[in-house]
N, C-alpha and C. Protein backbone atom coordinates (compact mmCIF):
# COMPACT_ATOMS: atom_id res chain seq x y z
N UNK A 1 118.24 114.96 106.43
CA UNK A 1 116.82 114.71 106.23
C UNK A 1 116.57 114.04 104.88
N UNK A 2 117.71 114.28 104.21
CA UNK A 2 116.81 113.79 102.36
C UNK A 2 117.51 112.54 102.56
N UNK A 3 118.31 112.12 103.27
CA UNK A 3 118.77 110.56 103.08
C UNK A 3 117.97 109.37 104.12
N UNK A 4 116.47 110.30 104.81
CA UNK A 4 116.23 109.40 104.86
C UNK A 4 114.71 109.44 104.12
N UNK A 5 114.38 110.16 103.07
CA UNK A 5 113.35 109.95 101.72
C UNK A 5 112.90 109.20 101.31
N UNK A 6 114.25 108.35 100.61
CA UNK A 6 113.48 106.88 100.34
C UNK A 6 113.26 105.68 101.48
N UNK A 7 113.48 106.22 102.39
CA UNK A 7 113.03 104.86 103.85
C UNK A 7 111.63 105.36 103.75
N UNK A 8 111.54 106.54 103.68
CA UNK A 8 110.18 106.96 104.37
C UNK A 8 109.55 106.69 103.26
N UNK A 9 109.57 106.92 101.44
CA UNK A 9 108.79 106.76 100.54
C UNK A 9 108.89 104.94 100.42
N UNK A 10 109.48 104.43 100.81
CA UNK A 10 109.62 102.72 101.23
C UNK A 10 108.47 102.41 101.79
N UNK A 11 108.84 102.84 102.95
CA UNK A 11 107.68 103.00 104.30
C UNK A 11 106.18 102.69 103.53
N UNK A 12 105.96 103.68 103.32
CA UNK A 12 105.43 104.07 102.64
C UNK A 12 104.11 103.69 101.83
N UNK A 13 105.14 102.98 100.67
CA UNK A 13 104.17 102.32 99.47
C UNK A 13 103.94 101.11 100.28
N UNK A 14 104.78 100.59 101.43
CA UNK A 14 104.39 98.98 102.30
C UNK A 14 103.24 99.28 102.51
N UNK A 15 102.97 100.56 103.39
CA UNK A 15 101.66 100.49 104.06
C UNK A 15 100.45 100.79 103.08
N UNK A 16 100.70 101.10 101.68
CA UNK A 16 99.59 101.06 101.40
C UNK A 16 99.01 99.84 100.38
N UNK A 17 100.26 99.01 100.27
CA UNK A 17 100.02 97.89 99.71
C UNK A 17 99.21 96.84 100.42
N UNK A 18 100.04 97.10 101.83
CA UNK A 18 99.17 96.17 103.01
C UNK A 18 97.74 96.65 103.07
N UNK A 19 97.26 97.89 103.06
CA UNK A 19 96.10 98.44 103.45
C UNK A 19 95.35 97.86 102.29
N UNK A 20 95.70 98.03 100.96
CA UNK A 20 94.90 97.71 100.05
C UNK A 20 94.60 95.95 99.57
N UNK A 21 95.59 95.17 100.72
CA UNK A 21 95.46 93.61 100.89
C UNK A 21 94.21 93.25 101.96
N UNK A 22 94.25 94.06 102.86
CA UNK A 22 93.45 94.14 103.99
C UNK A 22 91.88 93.97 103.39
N UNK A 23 92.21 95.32 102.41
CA UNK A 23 90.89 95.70 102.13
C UNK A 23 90.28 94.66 101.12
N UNK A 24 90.77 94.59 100.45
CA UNK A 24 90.38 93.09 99.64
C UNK A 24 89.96 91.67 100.17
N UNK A 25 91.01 91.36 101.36
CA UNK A 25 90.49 90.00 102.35
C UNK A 25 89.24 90.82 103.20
N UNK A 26 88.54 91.69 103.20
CA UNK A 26 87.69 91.67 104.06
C UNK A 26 86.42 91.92 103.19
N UNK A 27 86.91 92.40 101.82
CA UNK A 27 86.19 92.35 100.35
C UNK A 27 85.71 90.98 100.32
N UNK A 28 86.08 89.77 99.83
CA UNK A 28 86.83 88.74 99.60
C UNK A 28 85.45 88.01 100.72
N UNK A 29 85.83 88.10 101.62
CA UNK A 29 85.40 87.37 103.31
C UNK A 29 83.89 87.99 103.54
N UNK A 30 83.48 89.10 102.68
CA UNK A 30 82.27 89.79 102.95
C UNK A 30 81.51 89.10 101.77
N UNK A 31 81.86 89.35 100.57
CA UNK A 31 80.93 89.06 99.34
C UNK A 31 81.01 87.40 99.14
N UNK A 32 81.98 86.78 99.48
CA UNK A 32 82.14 85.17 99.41
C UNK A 32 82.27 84.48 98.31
N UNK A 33 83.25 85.86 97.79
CA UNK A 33 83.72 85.76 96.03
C UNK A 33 84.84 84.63 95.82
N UNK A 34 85.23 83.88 97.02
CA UNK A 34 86.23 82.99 96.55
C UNK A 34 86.47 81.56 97.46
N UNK A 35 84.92 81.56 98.00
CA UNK A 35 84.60 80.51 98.49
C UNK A 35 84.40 79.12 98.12
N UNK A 36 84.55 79.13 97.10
CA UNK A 36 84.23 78.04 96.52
C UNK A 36 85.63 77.51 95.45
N UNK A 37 86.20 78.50 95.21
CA UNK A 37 87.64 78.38 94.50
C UNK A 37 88.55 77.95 95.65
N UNK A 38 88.53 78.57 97.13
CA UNK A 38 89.35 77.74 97.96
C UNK A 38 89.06 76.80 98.80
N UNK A 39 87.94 76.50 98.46
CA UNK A 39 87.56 74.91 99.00
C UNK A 39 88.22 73.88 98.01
N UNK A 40 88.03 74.09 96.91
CA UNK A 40 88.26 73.83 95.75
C UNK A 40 90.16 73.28 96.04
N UNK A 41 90.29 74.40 95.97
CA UNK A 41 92.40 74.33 96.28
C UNK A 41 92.83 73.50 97.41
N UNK A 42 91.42 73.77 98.59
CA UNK A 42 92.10 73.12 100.07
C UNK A 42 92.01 71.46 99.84
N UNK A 43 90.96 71.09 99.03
CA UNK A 43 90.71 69.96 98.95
C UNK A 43 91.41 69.05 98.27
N UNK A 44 92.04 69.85 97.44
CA UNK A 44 93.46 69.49 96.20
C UNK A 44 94.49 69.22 96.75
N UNK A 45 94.52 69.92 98.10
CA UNK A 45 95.51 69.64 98.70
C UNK A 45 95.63 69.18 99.74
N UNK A 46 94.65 69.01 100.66
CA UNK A 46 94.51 68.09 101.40
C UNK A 46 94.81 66.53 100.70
N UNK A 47 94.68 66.10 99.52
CA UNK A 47 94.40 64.98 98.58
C UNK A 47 95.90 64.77 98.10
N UNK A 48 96.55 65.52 98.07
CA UNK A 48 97.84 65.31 97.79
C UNK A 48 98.98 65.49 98.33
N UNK A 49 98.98 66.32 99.92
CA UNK A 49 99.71 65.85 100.80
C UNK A 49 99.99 65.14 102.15
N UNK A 50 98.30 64.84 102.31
CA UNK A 50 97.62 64.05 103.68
C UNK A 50 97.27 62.56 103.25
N UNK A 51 98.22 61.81 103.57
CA UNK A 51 97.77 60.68 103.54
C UNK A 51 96.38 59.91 103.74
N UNK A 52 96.09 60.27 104.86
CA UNK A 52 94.44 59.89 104.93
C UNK A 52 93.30 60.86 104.60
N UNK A 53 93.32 61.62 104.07
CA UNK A 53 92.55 62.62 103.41
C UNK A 53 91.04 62.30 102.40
N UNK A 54 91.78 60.90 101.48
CA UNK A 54 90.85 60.59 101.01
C UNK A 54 90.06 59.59 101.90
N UNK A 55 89.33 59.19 101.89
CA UNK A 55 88.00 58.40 102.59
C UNK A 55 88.86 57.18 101.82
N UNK A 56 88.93 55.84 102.42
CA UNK A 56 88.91 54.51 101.69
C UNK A 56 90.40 54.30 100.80
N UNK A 57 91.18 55.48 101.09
CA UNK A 57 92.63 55.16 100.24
C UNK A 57 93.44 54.20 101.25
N UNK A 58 93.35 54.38 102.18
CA UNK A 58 94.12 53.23 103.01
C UNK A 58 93.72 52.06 103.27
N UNK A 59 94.21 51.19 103.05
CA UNK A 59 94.37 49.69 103.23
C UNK A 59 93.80 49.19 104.55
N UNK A 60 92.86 48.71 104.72
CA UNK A 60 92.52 48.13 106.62
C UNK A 60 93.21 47.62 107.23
N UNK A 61 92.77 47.01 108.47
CA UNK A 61 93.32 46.26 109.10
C UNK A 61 93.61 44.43 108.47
């Protein structure tokens, strides 16, 4: 039984790390505390790995 302790205290701290990620993205997704910081990021990056991303960067016909 004691060798399997630390699986179970493993176990464990996962689930409450996950629980307390959970609880934050639904924190996060409720108050709309970081809406504007990841538009912010998506757009950064849309811009720097999508070629047509920007409006008018490509060359016409």
């Amino acid at each position: 039984m004691t060798a399997f302790l630390p699986l179970l205290l493993l176990a464990g701290g996962l689930l409450v790390v996950l629980a307390c990620l959970a609880w934050l993205a639904r924190y996060v997704r409720r108050r709309g505390a970081a809406g504007a910081g990841i538009g912010a990021a998506m757009a950064a990056y849309d811009e720097a790995f999508r070629v047509t991303a920007r409006a008018g960067s490509a060359p016409g016909p």
